[in-house]
Protein backbone atom coordinates (compact mmCIF):
# COMPACT_ATOMS: atom_id res chain seq x y z
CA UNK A 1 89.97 79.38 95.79
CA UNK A 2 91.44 75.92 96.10
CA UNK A 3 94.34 75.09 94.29
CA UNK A 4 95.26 71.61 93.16
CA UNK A 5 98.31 69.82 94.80
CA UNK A 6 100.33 70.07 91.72
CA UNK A 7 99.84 74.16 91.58
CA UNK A 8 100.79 74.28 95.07
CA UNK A 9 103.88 72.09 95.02
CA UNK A 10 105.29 74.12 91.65
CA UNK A 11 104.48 77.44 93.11
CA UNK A 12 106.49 76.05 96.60
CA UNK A 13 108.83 75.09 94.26
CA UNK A 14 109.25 78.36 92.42
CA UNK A 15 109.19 80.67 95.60
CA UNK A 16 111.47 78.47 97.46
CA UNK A 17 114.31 78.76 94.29
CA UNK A 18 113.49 82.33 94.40
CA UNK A 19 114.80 82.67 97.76
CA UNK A 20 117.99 80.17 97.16
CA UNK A 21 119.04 82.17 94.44
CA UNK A 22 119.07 86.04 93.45
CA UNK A 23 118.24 89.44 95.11
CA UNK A 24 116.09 87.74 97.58
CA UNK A 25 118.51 85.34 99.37
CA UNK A 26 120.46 86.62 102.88
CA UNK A 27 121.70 90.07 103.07
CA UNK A 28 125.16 90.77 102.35
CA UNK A 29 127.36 93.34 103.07
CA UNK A 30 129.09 95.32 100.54
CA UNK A 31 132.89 93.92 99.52
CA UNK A 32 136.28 95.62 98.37
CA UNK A 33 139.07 93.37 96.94
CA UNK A 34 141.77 92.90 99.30
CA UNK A 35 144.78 91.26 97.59
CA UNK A 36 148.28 90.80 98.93
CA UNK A 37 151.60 88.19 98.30
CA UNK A 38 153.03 86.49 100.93
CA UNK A 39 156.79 85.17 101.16
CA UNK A 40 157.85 83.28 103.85
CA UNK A 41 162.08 82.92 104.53
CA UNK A 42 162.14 84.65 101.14
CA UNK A 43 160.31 82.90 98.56
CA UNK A 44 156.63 83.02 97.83
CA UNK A 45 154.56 80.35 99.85
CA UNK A 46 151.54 78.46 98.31
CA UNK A 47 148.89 76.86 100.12
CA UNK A 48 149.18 79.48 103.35
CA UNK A 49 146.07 80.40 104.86
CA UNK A 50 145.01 83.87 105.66
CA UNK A 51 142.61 84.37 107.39
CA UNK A 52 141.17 88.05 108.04
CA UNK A 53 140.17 89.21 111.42
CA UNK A 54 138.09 92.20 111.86
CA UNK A 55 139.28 94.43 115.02
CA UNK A 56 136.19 94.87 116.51
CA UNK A 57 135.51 91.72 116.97
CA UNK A 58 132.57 89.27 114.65
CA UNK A 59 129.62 91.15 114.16
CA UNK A 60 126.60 89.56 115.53
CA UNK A 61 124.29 90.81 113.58
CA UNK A 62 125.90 89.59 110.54
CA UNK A 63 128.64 88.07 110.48
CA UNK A 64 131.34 87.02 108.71
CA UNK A 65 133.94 84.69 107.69
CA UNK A 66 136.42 86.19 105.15
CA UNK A 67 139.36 84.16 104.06
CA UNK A 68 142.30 82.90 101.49
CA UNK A 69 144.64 80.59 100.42
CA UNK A 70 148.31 82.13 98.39
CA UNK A 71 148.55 80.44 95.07
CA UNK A 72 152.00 79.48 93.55
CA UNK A 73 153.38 83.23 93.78
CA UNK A 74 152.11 83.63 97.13
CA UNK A 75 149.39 85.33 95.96
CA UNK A 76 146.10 86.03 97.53
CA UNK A 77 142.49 87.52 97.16
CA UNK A 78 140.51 87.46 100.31
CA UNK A 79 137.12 85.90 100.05
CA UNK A 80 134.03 86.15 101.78
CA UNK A 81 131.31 85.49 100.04
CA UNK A 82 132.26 84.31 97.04
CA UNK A 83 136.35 83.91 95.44
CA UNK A 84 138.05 86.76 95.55
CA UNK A 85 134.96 89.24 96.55
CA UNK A 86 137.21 90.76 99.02
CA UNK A 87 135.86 92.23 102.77
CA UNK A 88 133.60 94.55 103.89
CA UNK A 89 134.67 97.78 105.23
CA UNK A 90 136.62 98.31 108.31
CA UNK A 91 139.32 97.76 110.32
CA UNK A 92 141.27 94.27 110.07
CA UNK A 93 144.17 92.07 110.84
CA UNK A 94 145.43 89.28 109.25
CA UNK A 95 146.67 85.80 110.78
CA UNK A 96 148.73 83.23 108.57
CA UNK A 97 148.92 79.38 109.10
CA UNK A 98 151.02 77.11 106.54
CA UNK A 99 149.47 73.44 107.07
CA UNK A 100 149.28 71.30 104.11
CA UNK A 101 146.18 69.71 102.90
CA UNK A 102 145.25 66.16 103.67
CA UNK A 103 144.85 64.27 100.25
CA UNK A 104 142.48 61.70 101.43
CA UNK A 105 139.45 63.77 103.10
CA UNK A 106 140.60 67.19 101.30
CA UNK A 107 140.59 68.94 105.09
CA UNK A 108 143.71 71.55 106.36
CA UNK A 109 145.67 71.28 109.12
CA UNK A 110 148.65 69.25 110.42
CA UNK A 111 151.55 71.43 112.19
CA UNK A 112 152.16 74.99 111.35
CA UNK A 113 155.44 75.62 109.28
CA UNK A 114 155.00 78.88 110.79
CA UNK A 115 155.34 76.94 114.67
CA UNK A 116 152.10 79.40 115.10
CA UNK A 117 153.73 82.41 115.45
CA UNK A 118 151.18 84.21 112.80
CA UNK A 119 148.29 82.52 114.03
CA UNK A 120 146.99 84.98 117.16
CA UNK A 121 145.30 88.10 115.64
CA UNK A 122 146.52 90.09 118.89
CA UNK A 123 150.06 89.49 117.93
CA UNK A 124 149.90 89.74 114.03
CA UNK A 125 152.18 92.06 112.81
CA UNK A 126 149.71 92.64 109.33
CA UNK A 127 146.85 95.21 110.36
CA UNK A 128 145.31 97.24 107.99
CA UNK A 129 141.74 99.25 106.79
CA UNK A 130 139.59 98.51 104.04
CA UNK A 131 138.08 102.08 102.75
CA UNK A 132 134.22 101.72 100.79
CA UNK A 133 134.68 101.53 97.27
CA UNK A 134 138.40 101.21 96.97
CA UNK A 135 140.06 97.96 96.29
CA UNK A 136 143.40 97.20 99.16
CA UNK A 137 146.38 96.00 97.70
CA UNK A 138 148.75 94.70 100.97
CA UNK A 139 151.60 94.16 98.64
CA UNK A 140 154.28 92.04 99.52
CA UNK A 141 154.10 90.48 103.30
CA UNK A 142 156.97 89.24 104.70
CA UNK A 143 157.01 86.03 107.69
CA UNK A 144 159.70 83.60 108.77
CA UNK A 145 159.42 80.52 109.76
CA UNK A 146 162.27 81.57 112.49
């Protein structure tokens, strides 16, 4: 049975969404909330980056990228698939790098107020494990910027 080009270009159209969207889009790892403050000389520091690290290394099979900025309080909620989803399980450690973001292309970077002491995930100081089913609260993190 032949179908006409319309049928076949609205039932692309309809499998194609199907896979964009839903149960049937790339596999994902379970997540658990990982939230923490950070305070830097003292005071809480918005607009760090933290940036988790897991400590066996990126998983090639699936990998992934998991991530936050601290609000105004220096809070944060790691990301990785979507805000605030959290990590999957496992060993981690976190690295921290205070940039500031560039108003004209919206990008992050410049020097680190942190002269990149935070930045190496072999030196970070803030290790921790993420258990299945149980949210990690870091509490309050403390850096310098001396």
């Amino acid at each position: 049975m032949r179908l006409p080009t319309a049928q076949l270009v609205l039932l692309a159209g309809v499998c194609l969404s199907g896979l964009a969207c839903g149960e049937h889009g790339p596999p994902r790892k379970e997540t658990y909330p990982v939230t923490g403050q950070v305070y830097v000389d003292g005071a809480p520091t918005n607009y760090l980056a933290v940036t988790c690290h897991d400590t066996k290394g990126m998983d090639a099979a699936m990998p992934t990228v998991s991530s936050a900025f601290t609000g105004q309080d220096g809070g944060f909620s790691i990301s990785t698939y979507e805000s605030g989803d959290g990590v999957p399980a496992g060993d981690y450690v976190l690295t921290f790098m205070w940039g500031q973001k560039e108003a004209f292309s919206g990008g992050y970077g410049g020097p680190d107020k942190l002269s990149n002491r935070y930045t190496d995930p072999k030196k970070s100081p803030v290790r921790f494990t993420v258990e299945a089913g149980k949210p990690t609260d870091l509490g309050r993190i403390d850096l310098t910027t001396k």
